[in-house]
Protein backbone atom coordinates (compact mmCIF):
# COMPACT_ATOMS: atom_id res chain seq x y z
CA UNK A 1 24.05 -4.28 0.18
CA UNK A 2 26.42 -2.15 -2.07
CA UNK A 3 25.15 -1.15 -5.63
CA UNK A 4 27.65 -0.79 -7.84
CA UNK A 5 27.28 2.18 -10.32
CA UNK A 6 28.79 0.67 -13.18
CA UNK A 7 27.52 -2.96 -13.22
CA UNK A 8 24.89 -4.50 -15.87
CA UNK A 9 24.85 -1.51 -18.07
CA UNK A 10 23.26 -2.16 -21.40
CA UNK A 11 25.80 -0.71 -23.61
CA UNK A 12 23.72 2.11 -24.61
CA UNK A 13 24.33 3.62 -21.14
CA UNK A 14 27.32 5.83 -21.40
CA UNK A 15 26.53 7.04 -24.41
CA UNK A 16 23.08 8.53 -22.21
CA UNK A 17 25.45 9.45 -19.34
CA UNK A 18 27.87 11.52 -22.26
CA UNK A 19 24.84 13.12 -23.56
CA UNK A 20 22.84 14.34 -20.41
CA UNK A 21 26.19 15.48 -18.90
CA UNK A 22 26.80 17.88 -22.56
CA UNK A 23 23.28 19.04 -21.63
CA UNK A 24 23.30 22.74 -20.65
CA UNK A 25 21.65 24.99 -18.13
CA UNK A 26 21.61 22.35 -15.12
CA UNK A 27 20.19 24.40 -12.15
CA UNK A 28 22.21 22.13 -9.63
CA UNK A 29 25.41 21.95 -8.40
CA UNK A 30 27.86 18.92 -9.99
CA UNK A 31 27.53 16.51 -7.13
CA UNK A 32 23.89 16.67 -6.63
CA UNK A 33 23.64 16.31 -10.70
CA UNK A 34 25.45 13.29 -10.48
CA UNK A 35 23.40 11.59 -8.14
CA UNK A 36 20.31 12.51 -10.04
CA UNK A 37 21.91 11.20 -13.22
CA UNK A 38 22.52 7.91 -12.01
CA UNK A 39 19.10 8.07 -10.15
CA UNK A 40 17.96 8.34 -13.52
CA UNK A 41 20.29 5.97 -15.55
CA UNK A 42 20.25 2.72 -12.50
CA UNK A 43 16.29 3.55 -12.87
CA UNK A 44 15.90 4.05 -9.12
CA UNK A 45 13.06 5.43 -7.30
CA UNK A 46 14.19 7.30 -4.50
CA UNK A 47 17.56 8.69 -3.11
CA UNK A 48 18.10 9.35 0.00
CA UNK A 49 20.68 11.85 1.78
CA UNK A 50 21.21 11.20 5.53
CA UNK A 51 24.17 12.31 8.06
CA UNK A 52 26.17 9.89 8.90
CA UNK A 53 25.55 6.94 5.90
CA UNK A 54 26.53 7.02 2.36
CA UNK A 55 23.72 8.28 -0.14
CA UNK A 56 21.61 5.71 -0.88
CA UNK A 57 19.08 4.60 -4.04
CA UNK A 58 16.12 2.48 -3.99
CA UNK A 59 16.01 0.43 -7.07
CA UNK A 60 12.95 -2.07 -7.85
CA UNK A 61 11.79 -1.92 -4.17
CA UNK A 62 15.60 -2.72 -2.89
CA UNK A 63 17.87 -0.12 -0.85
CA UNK A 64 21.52 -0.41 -1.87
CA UNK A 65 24.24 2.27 -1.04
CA UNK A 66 25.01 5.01 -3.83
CA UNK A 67 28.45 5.34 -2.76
CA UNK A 68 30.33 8.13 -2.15
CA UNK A 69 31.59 9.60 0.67
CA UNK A 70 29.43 9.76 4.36
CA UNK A 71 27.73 13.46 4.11
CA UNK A 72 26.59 15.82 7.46
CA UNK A 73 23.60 17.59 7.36
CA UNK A 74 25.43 21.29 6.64
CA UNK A 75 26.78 19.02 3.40
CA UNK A 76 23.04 17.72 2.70
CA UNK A 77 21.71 21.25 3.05
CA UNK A 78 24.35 22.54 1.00
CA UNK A 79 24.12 20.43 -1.66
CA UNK A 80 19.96 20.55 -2.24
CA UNK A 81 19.10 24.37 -0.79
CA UNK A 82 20.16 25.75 -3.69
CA UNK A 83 18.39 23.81 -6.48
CA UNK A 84 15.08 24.42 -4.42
CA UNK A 85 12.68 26.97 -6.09
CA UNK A 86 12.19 30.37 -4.17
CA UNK A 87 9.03 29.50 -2.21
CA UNK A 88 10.66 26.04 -1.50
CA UNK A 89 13.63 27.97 -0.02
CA UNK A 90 11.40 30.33 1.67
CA UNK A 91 9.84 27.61 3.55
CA UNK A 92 12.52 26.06 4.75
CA UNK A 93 13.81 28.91 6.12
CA UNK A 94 10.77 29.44 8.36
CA UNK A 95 9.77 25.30 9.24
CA UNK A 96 12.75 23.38 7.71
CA UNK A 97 10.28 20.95 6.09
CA UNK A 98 9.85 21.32 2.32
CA UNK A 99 8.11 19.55 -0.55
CA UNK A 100 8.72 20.70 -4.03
CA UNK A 101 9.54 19.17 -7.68
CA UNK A 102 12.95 19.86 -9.24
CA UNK A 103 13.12 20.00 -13.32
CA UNK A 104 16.57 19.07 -14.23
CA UNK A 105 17.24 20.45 -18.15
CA UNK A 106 18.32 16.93 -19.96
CA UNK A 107 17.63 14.67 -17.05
CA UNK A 108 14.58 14.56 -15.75
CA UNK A 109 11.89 16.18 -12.94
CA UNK A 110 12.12 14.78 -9.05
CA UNK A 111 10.23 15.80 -5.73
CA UNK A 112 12.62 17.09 -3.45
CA UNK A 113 11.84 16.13 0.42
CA UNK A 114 13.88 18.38 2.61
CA UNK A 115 13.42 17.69 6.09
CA UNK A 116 15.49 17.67 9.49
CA UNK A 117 16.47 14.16 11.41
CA UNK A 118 18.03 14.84 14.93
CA UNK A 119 18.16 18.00 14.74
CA UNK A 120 20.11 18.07 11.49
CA UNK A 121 19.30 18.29 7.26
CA UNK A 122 18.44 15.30 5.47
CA UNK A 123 16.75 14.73 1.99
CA UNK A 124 14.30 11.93 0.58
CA UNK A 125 14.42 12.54 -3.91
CA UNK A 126 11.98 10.61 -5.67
CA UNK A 127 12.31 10.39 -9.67
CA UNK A 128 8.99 11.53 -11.00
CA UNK A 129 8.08 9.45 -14.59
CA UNK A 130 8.21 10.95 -17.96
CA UNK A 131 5.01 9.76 -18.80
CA UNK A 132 2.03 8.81 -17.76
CA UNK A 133 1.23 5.70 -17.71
CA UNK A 134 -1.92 3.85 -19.37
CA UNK A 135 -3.93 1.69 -16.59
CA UNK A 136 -3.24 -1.45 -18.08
CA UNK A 137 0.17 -0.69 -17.91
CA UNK A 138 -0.81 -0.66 -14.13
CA UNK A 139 -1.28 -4.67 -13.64
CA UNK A 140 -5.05 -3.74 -12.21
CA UNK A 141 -7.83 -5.55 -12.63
CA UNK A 142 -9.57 -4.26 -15.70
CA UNK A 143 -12.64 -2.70 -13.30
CA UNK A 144 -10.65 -0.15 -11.91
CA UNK A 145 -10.74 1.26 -15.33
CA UNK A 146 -14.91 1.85 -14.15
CA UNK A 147 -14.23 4.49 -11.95
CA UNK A 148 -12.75 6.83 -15.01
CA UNK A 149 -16.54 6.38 -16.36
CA UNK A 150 -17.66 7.66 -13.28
CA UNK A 151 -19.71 10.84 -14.07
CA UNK A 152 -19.68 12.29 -10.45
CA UNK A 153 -19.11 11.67 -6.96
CA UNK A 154 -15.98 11.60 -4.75
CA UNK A 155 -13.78 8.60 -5.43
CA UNK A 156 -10.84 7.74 -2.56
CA UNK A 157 -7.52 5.60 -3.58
CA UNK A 158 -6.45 4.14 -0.34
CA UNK A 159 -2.72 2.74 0.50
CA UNK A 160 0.32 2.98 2.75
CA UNK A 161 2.82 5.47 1.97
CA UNK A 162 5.06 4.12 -2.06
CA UNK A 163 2.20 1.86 -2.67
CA UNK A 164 1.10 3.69 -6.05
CA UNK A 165 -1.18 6.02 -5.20
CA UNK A 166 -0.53 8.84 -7.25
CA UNK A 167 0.46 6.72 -10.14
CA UNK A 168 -2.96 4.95 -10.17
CA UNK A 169 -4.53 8.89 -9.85
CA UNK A 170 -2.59 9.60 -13.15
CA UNK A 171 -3.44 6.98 -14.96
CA UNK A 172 -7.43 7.80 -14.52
CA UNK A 173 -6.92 11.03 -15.19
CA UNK A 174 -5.27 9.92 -18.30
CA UNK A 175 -7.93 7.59 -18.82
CA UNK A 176 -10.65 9.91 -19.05
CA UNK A 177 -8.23 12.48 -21.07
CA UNK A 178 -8.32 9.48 -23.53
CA UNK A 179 -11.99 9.23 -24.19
CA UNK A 180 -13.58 11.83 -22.49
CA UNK A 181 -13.93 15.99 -23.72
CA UNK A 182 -13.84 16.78 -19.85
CA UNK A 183 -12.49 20.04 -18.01
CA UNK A 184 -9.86 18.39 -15.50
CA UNK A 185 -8.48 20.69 -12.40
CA UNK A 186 -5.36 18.82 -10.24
CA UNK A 187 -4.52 20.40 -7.29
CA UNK A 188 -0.85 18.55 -6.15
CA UNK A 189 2.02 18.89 -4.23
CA UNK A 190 4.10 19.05 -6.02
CA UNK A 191 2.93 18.31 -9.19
CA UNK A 192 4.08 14.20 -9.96
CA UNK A 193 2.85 13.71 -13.48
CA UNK A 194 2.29 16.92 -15.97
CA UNK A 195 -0.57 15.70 -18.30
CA UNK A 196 -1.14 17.22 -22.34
CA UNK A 197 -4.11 17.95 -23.86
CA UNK A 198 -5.99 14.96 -25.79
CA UNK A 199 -9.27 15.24 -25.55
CA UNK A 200 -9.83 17.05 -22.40
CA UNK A 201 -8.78 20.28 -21.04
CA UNK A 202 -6.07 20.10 -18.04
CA UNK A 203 -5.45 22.73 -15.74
CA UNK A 204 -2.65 21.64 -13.12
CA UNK A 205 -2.28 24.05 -10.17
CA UNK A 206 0.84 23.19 -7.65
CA UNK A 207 0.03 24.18 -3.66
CA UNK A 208 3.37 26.49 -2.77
CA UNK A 209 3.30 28.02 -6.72
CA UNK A 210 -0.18 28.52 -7.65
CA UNK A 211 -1.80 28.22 -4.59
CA UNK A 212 -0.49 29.11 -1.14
CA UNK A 213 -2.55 25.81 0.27
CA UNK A 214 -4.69 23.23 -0.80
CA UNK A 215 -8.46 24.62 0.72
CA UNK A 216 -7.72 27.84 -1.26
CA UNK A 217 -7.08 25.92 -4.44
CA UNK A 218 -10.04 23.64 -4.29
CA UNK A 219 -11.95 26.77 -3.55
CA UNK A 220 -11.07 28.53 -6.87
CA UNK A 221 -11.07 25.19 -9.00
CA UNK A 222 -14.96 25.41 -8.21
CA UNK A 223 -15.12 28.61 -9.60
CA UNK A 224 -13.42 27.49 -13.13
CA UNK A 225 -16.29 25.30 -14.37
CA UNK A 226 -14.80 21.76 -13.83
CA UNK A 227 -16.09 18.50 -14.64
CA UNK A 228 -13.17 16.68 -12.58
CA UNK A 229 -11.33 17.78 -9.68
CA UNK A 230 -8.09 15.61 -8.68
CA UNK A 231 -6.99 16.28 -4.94
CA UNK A 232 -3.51 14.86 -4.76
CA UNK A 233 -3.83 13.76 -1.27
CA UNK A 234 -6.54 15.13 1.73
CA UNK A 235 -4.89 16.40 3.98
CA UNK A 236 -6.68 18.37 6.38
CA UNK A 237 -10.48 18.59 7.49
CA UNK A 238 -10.88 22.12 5.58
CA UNK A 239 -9.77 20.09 1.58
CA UNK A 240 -11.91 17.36 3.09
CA UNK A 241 -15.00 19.27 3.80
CA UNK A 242 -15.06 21.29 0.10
CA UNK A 243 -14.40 18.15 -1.48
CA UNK A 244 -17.28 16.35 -0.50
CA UNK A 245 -19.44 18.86 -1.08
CA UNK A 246 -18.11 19.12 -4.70
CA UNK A 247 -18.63 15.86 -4.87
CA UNK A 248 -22.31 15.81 -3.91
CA UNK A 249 -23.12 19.32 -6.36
CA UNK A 250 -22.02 17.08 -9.02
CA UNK A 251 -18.33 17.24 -9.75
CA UNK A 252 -15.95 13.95 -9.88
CA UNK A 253 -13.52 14.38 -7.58
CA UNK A 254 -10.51 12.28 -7.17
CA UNK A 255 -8.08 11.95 -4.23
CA UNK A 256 -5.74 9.76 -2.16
CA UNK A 257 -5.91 9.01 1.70
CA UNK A 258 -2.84 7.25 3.48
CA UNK A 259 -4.71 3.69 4.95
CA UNK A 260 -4.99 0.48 4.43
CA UNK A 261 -8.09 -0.85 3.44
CA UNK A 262 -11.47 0.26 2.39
CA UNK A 263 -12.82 0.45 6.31
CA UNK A 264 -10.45 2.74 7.10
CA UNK A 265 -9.96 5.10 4.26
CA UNK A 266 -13.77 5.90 4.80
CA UNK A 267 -12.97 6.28 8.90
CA UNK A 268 -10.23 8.70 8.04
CA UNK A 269 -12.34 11.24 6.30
CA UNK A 270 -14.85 11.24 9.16
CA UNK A 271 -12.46 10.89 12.14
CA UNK A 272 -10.32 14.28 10.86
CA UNK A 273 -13.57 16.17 11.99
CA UNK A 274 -14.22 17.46 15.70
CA UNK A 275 -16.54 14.67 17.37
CA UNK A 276 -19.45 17.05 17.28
CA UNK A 277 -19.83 17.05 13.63
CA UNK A 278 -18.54 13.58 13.02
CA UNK A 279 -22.12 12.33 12.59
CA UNK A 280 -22.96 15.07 9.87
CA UNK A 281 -19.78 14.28 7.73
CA UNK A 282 -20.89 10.90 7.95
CA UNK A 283 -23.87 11.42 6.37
CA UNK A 284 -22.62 13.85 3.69
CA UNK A 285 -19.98 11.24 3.13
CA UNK A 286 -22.97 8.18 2.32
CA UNK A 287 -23.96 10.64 -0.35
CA UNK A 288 -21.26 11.75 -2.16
CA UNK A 289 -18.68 8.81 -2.29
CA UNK A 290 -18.63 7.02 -5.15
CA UNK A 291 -16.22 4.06 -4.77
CA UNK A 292 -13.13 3.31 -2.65
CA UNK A 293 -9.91 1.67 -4.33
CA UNK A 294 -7.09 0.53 -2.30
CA UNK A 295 -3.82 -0.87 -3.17
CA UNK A 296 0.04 -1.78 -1.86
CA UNK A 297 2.81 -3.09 -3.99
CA UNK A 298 3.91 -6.79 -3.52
CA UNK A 299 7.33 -8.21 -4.58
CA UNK A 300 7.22 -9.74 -8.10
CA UNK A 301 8.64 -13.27 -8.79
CA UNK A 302 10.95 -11.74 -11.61
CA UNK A 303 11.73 -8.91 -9.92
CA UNK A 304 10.21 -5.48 -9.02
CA UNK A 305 7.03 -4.80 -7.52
CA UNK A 306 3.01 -5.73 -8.34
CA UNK A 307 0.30 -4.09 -6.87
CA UNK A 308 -2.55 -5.83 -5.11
CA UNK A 309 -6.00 -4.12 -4.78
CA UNK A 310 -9.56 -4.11 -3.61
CA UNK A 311 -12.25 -2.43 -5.11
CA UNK A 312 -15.60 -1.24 -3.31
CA UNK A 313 -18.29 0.79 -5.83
CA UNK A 314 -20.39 2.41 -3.13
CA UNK A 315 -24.44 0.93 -3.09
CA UNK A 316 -27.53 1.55 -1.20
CA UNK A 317 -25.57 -1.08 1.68
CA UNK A 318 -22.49 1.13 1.56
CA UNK A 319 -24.38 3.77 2.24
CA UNK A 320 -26.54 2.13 5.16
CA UNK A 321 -22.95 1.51 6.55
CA UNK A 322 -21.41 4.78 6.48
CA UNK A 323 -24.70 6.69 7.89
CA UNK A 324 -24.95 4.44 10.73
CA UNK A 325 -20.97 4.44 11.40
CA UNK A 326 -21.22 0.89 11.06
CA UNK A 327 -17.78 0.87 8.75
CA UNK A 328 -16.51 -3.20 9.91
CA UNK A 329 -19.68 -4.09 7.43
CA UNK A 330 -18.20 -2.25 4.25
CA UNK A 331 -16.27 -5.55 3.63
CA UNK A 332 -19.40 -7.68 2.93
CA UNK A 333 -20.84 -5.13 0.48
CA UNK A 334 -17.82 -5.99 -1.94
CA UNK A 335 -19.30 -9.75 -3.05
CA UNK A 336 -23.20 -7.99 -3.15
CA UNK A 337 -21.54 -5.41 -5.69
CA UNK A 338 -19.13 -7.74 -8.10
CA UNK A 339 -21.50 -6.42 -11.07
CA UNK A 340 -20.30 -2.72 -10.35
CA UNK A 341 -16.59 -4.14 -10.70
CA UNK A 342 -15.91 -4.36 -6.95
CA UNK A 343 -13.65 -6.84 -6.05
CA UNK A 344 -11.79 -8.18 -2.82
CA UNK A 345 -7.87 -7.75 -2.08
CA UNK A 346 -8.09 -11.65 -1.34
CA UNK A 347 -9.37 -12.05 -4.90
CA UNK A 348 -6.89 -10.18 -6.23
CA UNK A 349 -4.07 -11.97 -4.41
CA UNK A 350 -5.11 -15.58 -5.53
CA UNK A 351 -5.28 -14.02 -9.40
CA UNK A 352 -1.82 -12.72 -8.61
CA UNK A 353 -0.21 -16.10 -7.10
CA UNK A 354 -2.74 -18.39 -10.20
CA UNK A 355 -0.38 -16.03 -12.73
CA UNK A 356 2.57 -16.92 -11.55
CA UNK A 357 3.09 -13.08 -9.96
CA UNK A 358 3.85 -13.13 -6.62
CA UNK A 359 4.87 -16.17 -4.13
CA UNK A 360 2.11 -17.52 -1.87
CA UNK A 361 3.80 -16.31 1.13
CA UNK A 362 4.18 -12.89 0.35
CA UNK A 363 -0.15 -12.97 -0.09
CA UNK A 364 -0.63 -14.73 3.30
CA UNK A 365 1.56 -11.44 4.68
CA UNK A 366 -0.27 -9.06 3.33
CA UNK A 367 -3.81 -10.25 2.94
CA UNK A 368 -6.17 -8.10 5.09
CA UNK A 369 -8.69 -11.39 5.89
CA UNK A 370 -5.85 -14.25 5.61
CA UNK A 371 -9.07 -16.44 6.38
CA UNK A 372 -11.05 -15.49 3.63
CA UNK A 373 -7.63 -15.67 1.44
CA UNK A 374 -6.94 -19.17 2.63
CA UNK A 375 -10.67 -20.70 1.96
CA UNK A 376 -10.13 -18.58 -1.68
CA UNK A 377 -6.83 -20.26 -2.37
CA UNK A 378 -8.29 -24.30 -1.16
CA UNK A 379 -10.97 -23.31 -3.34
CA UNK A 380 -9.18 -23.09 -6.50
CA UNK A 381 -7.07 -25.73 -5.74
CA UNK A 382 -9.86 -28.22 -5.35
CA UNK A 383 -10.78 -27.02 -8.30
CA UNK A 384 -7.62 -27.57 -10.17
């Protein structure tokens, strides 16, 4: 589908366009400027620059084609090596992989994915917000909101790769920035959101600029005194290990896991390790988790995207669960701990579809127990 770069502009919209292009200082060349522009003016997500295919923009969930004419990877790496910072550019000289954030004076800030595809340069730019957002902005249910009021232990945010992740992550941290006099430490890659200073004191440290690697920054975070460490996603068993045992000498720490539902986001922490010392994670893990949120986005009736989540505040069963490895069991600890705000993704999905949110058939897709959805949804309607 073809996305036209001129159609349903409010008439505001040049009048942006005029101004950011009389901004000075741009640190990229005029094409690639362009395309970030109108990244920022069609209010798209993601652009992406492959050989062989037009650019391309993802706007409300929906890929459409940029336009423009078909680029080659020399083109590509032309176009996006030189707006890289110099670590960025030293890294992909040596792997040809690189993740960084781009500031663009007048714009806006984006994380640059530079990457190869068949042996030749392609790039994945995602629009990073202005602000951060509040949680009810979020569409969550209001108990997520519980796990900002946490006062230590490690909690995960589980979901597929775009599902939110780091946007739910910011909006805690702003939560607690909010209300709380707290010492915060992020440790990101690249940074997403850049928080102020309300009520809390944040310190945000960027693996490539501040850090060489994320185990080295979580190491020194512990030595500056903080109340709340933010992982922005566990990535290797090293950042898992010193995590969890910040999380059990009394820090909150905060981080993000790529799975799917509460099951497996515990599994993954466990599984990273050598089998040998599986078992002992394990039971470090029953002690120092505090809660396990997971989420994906769903298509909204009036356009754009939802999310849908499931909520587990970890209790004595939890616990049971994760020492004996018995993780298919988590699932029935959610009903026994509905006081502590957990809640189930089927739960959420029938609130969703009640609402008017999402269409019934877009639930029944993504439901993670369709059975337990469908008895949910019979319920209510024998009730209505």
């Amino acid at each position: 589908m073809s996305y036209h770069r001129g159609m349903d502009r409010p008439d505001d919209l040049d009048r942006l366009v005029g101004e950011l292009e009389a901004r000075p200082g741009r640190p990229v060349s005029d094409s690639l400027f362009q395309m970030l522009r109108d990244m920022v003016v069609q209010k798209a997500s993601d652009l992406f620059l492959v050989a062989g295919v037009q650019p391309s923009i993802r706007v409300a969930g929906e890929l459409h084609s940029w336009g423009g004419s078909l680029l080659d990877g020399s083109e590509i790496e032309e176009l996006v090596y030189p707006a890289l910072p110099p670590h960025a550019q030293q890294r992909w000289r040596m792997a040809h992989l690189v993740d960084c954030a781009l500031r663009v004076p007048g714009v806006g800030r984006f994380r640059i994915n530079l990457h190869r595809e068949r042996g030749r340069a392609a790039a994945a730019i995602r629009a990073l917000p202005t602000r951060v957002p509040g949680l009810q902005e979020l569409h969550l249910p209001a108990s997520v909101a519980n796990l900002a009021r946490l006062p230590r232990g490690l909690v995960l945010i589980g979901g597929p790769a775009g599902s939110g992740k780091s946007t739910t992550l910011a909006a805690l941290i702003h939560e607690i920035n909010q209300k709380e006099a707290r010492h915060i430490v992020t440790i990101e890659d690249p940074i997403e959101y850049e928080h102020s200073h309300i009520h809390s004191v944040i310190e945000q440290v960027e693996v490539g600029t501040d850090a060489p690697d994320f185990p080295t920054a979580l190491r020194a975070a512990l030595r500056q005194a903080p109340d709340v460490i933010v992982v922005g996603e566990m990535r290797d068993p090293e950042t898992m290990r010193i995590a969890v045992s910040a999380a059990e000498t009394g820090h909150l720490v905060l981080s993000t896991l790529h799975t799917i539902d509460v099951a497996s986001t515990v599994a993954r922490i466990a599984d990273s390790f050598p089998i040998e010392r599986q078992n002992a994670v394990r039971q470090e893990l029953a002690i120092a988790l505090s809660a396990v949120l997971t989420q994906m986005l769903l298509p909204r009736k009036t356009g754009g995207r939802i999310p849908a989540a499931e909520l587990l505040m970890i209790g004595y069963g939890a616990r049971h669960h994760i020492r004996r490895n018995a993780l298919q069991h988590l699932h029935q600890e959610i009903p026994l701990t509905k006081k502590s705000g957990s809640f189930t993704l089927e739960e959420t999905l029938v609130s969703l579809i009640q609402n008017g949110q999402i269409e019934r058939e877009d639930a029944l897709v993504c439901a993670i127990h369709p059975d337990d959805l469908d008895i949910l949804l019979k319920s209510t309607s024998a009730r209505g």
